[in-house]
C-alpha atoms as a PDB file:
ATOM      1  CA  UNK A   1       8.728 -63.338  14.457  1.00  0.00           C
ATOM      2  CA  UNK A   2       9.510 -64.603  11.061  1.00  0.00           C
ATOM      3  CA  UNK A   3      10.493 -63.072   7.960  1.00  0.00           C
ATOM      4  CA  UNK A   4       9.862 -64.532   4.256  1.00  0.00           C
ATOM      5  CA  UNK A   5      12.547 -62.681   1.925  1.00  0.00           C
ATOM      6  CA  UNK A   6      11.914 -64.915  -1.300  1.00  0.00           C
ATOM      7  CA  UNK A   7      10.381 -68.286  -2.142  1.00  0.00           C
ATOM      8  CA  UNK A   8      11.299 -71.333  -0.258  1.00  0.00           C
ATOM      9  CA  UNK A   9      13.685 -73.653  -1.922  1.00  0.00           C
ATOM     10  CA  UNK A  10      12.062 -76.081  -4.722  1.00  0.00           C
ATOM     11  CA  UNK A  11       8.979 -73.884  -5.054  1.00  0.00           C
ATOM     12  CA  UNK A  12       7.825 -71.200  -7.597  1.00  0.00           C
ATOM     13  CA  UNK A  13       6.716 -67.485  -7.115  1.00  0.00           C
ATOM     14  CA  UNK A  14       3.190 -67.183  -7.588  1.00  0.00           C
ATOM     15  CA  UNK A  15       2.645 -63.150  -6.576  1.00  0.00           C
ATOM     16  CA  UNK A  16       4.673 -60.766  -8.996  1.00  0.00           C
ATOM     17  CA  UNK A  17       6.977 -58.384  -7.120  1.00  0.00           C
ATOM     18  CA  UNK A  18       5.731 -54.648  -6.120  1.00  0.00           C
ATOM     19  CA  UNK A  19       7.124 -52.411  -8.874  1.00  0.00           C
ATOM     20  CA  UNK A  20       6.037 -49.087  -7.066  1.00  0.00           C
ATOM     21  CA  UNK A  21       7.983 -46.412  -6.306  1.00  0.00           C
ATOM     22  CA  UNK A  22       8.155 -46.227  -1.997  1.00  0.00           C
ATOM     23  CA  UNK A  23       7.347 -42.355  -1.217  1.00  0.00           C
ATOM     24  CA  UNK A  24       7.552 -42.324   2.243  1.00  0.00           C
ATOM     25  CA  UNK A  25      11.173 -41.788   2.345  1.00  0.00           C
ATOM     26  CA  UNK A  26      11.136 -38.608  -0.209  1.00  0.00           C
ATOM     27  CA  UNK A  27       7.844 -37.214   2.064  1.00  0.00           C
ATOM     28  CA  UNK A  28       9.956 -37.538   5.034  1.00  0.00           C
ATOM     29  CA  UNK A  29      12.703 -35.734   3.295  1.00  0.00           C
ATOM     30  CA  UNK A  30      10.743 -32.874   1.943  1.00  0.00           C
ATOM     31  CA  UNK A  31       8.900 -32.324   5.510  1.00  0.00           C
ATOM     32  CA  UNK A  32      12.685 -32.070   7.099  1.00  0.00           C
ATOM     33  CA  UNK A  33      13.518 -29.446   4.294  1.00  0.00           C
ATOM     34  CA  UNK A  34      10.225 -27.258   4.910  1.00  0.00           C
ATOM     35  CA  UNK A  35      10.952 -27.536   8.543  1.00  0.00           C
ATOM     36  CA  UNK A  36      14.822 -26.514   7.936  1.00  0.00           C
ATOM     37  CA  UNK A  37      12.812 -23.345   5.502  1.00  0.00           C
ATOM     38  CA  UNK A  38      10.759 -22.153   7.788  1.00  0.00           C
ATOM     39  CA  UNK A  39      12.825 -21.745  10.901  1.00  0.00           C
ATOM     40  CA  UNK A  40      16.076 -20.343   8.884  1.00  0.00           C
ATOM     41  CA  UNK A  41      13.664 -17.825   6.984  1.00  0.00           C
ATOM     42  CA  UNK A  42      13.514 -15.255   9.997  1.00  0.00           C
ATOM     43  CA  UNK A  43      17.017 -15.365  10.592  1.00  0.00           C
ATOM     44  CA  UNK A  44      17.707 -14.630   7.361  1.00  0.00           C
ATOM     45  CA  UNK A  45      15.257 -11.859   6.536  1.00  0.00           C
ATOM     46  CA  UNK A  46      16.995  -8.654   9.132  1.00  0.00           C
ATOM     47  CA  UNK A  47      14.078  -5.916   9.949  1.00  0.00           C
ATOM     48  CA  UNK A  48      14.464  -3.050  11.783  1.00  0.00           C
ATOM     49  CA  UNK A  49      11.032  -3.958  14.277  1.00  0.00           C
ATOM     50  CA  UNK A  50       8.883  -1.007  14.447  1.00  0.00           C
ATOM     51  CA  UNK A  51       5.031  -0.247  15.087  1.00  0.00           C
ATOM     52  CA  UNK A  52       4.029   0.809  12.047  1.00  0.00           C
ATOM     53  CA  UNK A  53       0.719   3.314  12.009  1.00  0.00           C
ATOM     54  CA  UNK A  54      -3.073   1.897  11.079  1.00  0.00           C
ATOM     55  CA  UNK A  55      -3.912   3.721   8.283  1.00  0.00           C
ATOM     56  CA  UNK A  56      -7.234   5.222   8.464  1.00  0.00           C
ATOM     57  CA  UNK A  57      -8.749   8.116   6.366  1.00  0.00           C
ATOM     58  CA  UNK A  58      -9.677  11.063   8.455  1.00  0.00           C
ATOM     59  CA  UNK A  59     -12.756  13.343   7.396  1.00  0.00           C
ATOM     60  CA  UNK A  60     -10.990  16.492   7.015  1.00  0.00           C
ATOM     61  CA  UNK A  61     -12.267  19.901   8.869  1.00  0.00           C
ATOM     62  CA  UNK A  62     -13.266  22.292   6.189  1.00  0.00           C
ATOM     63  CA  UNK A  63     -12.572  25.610   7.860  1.00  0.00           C
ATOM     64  CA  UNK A  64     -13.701  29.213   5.699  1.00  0.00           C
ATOM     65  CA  UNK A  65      -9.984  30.053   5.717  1.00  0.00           C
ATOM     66  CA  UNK A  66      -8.757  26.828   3.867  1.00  0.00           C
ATOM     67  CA  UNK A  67      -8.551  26.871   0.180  1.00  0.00           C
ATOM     68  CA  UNK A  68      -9.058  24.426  -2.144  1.00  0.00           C
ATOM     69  CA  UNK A  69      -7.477  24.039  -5.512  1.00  0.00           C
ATOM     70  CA  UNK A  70      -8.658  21.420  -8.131  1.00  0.00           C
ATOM     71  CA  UNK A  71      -6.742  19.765 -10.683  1.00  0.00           C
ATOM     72  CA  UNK A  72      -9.061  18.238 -13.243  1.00  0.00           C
ATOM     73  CA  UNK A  73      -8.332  15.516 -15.553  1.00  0.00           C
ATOM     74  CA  UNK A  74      -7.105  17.688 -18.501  1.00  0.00           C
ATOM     75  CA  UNK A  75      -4.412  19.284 -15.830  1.00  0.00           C
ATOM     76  CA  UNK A  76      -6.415  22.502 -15.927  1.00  0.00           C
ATOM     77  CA  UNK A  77      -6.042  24.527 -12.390  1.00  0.00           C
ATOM     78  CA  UNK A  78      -8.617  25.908 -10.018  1.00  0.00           C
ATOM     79  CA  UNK A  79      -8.552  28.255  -7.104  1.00  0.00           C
ATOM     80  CA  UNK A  80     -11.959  27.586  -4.826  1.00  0.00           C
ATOM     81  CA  UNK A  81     -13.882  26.648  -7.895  1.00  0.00           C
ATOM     82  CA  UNK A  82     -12.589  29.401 -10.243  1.00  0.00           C
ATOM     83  CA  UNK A  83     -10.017  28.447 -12.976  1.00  0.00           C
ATOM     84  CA  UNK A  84      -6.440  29.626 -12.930  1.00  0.00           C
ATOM     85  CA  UNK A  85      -5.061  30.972 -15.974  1.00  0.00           C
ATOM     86  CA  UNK A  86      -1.286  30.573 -15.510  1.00  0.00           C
ATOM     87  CA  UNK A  87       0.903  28.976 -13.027  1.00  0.00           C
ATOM     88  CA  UNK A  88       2.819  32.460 -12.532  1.00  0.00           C
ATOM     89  CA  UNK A  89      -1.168  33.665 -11.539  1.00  0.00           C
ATOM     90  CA  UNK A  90      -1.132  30.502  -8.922  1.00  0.00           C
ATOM     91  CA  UNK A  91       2.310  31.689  -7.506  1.00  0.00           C
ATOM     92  CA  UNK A  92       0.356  35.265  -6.679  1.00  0.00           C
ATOM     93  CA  UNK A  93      -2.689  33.412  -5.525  1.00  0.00           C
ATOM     94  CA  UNK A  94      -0.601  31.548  -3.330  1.00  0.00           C
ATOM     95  CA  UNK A  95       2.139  34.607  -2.519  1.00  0.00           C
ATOM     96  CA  UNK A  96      -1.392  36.945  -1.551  1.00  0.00           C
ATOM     97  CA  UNK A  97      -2.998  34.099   1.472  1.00  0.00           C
ATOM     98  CA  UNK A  98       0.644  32.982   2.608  1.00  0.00           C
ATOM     99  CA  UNK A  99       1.219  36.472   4.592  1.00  0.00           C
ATOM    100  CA  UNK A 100      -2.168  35.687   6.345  1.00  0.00           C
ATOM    101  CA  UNK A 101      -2.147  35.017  10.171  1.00  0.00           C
ATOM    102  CA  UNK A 102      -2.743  32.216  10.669  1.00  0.00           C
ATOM    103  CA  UNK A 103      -1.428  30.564   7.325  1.00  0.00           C
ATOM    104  CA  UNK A 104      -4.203  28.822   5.635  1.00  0.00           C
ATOM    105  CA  UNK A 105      -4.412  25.425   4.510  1.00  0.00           C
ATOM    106  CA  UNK A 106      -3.836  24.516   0.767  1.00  0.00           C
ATOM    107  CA  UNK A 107      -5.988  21.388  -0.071  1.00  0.00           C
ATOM    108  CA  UNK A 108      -5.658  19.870  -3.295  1.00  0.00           C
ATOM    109  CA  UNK A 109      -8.300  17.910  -5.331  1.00  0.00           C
ATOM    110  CA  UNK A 110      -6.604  16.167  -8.204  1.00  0.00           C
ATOM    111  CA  UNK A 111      -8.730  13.829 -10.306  1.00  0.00           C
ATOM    112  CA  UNK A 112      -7.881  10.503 -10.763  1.00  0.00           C
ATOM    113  CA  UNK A 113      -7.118  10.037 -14.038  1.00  0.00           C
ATOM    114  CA  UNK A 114      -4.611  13.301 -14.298  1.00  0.00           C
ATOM    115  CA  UNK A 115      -1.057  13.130 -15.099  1.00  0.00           C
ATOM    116  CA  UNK A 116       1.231  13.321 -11.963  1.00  0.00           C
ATOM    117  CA  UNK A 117       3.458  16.165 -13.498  1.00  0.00           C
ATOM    118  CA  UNK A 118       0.329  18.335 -13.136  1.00  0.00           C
ATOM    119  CA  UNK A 119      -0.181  17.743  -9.659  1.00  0.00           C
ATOM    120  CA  UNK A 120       3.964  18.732  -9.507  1.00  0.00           C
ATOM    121  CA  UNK A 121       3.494  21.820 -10.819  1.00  0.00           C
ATOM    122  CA  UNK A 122       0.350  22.870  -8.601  1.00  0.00           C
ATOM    123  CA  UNK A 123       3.105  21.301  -5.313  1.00  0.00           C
ATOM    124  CA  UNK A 124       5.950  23.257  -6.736  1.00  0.00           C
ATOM    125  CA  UNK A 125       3.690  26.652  -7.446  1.00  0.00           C
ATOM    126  CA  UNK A 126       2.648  26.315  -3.477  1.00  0.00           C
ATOM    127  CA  UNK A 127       6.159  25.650  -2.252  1.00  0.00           C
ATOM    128  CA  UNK A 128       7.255  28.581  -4.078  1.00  0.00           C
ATOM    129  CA  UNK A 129       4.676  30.841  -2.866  1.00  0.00           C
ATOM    130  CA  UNK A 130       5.423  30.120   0.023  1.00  0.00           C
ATOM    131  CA  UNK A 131       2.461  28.062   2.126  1.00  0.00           C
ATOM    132  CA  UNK A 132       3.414  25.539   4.546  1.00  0.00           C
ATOM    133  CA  UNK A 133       0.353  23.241   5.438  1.00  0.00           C
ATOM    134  CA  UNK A 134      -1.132  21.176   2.075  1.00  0.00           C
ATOM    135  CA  UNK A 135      -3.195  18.610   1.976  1.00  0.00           C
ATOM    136  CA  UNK A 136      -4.675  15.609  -0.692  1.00  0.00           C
ATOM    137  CA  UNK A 137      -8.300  15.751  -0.710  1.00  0.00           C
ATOM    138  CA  UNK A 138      -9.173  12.069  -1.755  1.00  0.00           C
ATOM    139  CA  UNK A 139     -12.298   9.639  -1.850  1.00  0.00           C
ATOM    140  CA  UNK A 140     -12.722   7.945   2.115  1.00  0.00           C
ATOM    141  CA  UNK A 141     -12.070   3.998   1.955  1.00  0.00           C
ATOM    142  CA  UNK A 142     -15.356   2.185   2.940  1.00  0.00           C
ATOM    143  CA  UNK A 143     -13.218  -0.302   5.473  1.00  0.00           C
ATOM    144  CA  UNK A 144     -11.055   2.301   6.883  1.00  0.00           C
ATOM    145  CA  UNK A 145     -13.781   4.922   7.776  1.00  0.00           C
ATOM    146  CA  UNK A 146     -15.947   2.036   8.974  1.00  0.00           C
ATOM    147  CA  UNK A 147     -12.874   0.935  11.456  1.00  0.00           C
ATOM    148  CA  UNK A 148     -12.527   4.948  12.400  1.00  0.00           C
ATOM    149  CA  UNK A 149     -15.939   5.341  13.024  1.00  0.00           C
ATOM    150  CA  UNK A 150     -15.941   1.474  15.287  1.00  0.00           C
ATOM    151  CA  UNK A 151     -12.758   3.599  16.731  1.00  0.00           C
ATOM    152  CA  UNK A 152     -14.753   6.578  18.161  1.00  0.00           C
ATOM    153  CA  UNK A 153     -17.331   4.339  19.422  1.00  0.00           C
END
């Protein structure tokens, strides 16, 4: 097998040389680098490994004894659809149904839109009356009750 490097003594060049740029060596390079990237990545990154939960949205069990208070958007309060004047009125509300046997639930509808400080104050009235068990009332996510219901099934 022969190889031509230039033209043969005596003669001229008739083809003009190949000014392009040869990629194949910086490809090869950058494929060794991705490879090097993507094996020292896991090393790298330390996780404790656990099994973290699926999180689906359970219908809740609305039971007589469970009360409900509402937070509407203007951080006005609401014990089982009747407004609350003052937050020292909650802390009775909440001091009268936490000597009840069994304890009732606390479930709290907050609208969407309302600040988070009034949803603190409603938390902080409860834990200072003195109820144990409360609970977020929020809209059911169509893919997660769909997967809970395929679940049951």
């Amino acid at each position: 097998m022969a190889m031509s490097v230039g033209p043969i003594a005596g003669e001229e060049e008739d083809t003009p040389l190949n000014s392009t740029i040869n990629t194949t060596p910086l490809v090869d390079v950058m494929l060794v680098l991705l490879i090097i990237f993507l094996i020292t990545i896991p090393v790298v990154l330390k996780q404790v490994s656990v099994q973290l939960p699926n999180a689906v949205n359970i219908p809740t069990q609305t039971k007589p004894e469970n009360i409900t208070i509402a937070v509407d958007k203007a951080g006005n309060i609401y014990w089982n659809n009747g407004p609350v004047a003052t937050e020292a009125a909650l802390i009775d509300d909440v001091k009268r149904v936490a000597v009840r046997k069994p304890q009732p639930e606390i479930h709290i509808r907050a609208d969407r839109d309302v600040r988070y400080a009034a949803v603190g104050r409603v938390l902080y009235a409860i834990q200072r009356g003195g109820v144990v068990k409360v609970g977020f009332i929020t809209e059911p996510d169509k893919n997660s009750l769909a997967q809970s219901i395929m679940q049951q099934h």
